[in-house]
Protein backbone atom coordinates (compact mmCIF):
# COMPACT_ATOMS: atom_id res chain seq x y z
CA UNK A 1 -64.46 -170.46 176.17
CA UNK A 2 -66.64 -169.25 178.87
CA UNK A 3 -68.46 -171.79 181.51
CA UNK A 4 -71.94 -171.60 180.03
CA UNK A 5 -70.42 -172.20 176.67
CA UNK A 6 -69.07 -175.57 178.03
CA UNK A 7 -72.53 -177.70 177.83
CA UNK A 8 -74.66 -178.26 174.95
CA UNK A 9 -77.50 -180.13 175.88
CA UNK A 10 -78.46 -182.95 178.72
CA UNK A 11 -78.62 -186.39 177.50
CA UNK A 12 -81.67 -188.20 178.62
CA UNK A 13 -81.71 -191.95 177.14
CA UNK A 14 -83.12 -195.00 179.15
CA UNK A 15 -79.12 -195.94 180.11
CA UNK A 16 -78.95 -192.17 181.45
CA UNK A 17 -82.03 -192.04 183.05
CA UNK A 18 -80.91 -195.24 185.45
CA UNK A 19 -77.60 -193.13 186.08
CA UNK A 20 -79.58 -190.82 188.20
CA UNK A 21 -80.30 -193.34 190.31
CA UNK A 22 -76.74 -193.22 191.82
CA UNK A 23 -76.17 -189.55 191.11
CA UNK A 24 -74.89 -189.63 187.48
CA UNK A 25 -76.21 -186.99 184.80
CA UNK A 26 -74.89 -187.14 181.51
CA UNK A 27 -74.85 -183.85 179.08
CA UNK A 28 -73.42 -183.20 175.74
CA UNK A 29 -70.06 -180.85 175.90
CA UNK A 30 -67.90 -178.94 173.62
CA UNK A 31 -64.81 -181.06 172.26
CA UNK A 32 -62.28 -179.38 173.30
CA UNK A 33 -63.65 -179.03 176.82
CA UNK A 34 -61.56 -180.69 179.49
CA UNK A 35 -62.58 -182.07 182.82
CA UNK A 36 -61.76 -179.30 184.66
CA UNK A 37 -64.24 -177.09 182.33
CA UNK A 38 -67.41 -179.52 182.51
CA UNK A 39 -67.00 -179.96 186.60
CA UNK A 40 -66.90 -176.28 187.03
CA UNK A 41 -69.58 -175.61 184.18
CA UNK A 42 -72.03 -177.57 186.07
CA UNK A 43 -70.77 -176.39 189.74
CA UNK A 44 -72.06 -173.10 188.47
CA UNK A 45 -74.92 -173.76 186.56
CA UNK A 46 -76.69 -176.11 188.85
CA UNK A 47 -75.39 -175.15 192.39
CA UNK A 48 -74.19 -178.85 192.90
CA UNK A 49 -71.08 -180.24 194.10
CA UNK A 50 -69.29 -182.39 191.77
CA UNK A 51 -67.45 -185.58 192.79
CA UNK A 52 -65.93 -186.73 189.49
CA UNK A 53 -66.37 -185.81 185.93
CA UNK A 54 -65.76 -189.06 183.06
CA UNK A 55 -65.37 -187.92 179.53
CA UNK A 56 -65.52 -189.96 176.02
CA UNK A 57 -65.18 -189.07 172.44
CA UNK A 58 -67.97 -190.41 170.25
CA UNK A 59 -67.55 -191.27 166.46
CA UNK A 60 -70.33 -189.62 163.99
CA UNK A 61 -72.42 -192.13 161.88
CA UNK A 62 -71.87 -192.86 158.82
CA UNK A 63 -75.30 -192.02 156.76
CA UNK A 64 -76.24 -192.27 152.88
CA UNK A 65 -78.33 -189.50 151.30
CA UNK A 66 -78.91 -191.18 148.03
CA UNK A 67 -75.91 -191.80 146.06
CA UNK A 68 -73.10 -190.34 148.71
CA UNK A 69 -72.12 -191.66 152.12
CA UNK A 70 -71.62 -188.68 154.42
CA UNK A 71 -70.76 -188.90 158.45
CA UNK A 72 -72.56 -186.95 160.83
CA UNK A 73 -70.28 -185.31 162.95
CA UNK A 74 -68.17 -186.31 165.96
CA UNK A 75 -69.29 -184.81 169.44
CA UNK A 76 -68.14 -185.61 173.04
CA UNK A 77 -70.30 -186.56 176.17
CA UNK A 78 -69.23 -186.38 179.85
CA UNK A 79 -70.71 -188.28 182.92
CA UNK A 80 -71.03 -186.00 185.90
CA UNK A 81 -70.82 -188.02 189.64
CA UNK A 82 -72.30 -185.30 191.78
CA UNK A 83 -72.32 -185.44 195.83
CA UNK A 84 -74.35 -187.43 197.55
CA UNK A 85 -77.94 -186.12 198.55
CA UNK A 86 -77.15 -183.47 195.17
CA UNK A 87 -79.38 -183.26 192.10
CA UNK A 88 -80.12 -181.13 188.81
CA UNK A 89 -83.94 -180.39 188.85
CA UNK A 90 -83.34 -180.21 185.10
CA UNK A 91 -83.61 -183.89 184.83
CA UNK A 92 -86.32 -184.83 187.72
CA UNK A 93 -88.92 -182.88 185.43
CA UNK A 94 -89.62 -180.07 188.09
């Protein structure tokens, strides 16, 4: 799995967007990414030092489409502590 294959997609919620505050940025990774993957991943991709990396599984939904329940599916997020004095320009709408 290469670096840039690593993150999906930044997730910017109201909860996320007070993170920043005190250097937390919170993105969308692969599942079978490991710590070590996401804090290099965004070491690269940003040019940011990365302090500590917190990772959680999250269950799908279960939906109904008329007659049939079906679950969307599961997907993982990470929580990226980067250096003090670092951020991702990404998020601070630059």
């Amino acid at each position: 799995m290469s670096l840039f294959d690593v993150l999906i997609r930044p997730i910017v919620t109201e909860k996320s967007t007070l993170l920043q505050e005190s250097g937390k940025y919170v993105f969308q990774v692969q599942r079978k990414a490991n710590k070590a993957d996401v804090k290099a991943a965004v070491e690269k991709a940003f040019g940011v030092i990365v302090l500590d990396v917190n990772t959680m599984k999250i269950k799908g939904k279960s939906k109904r489409y008329g007659p049939r329940p079906v679950s969307r599916p599961d997907w993982k997020k990470a929580v990226v502590t980067l250096q003090a004095g670092d951020t991702i320009q990404l998020f601070e709408g630059a």
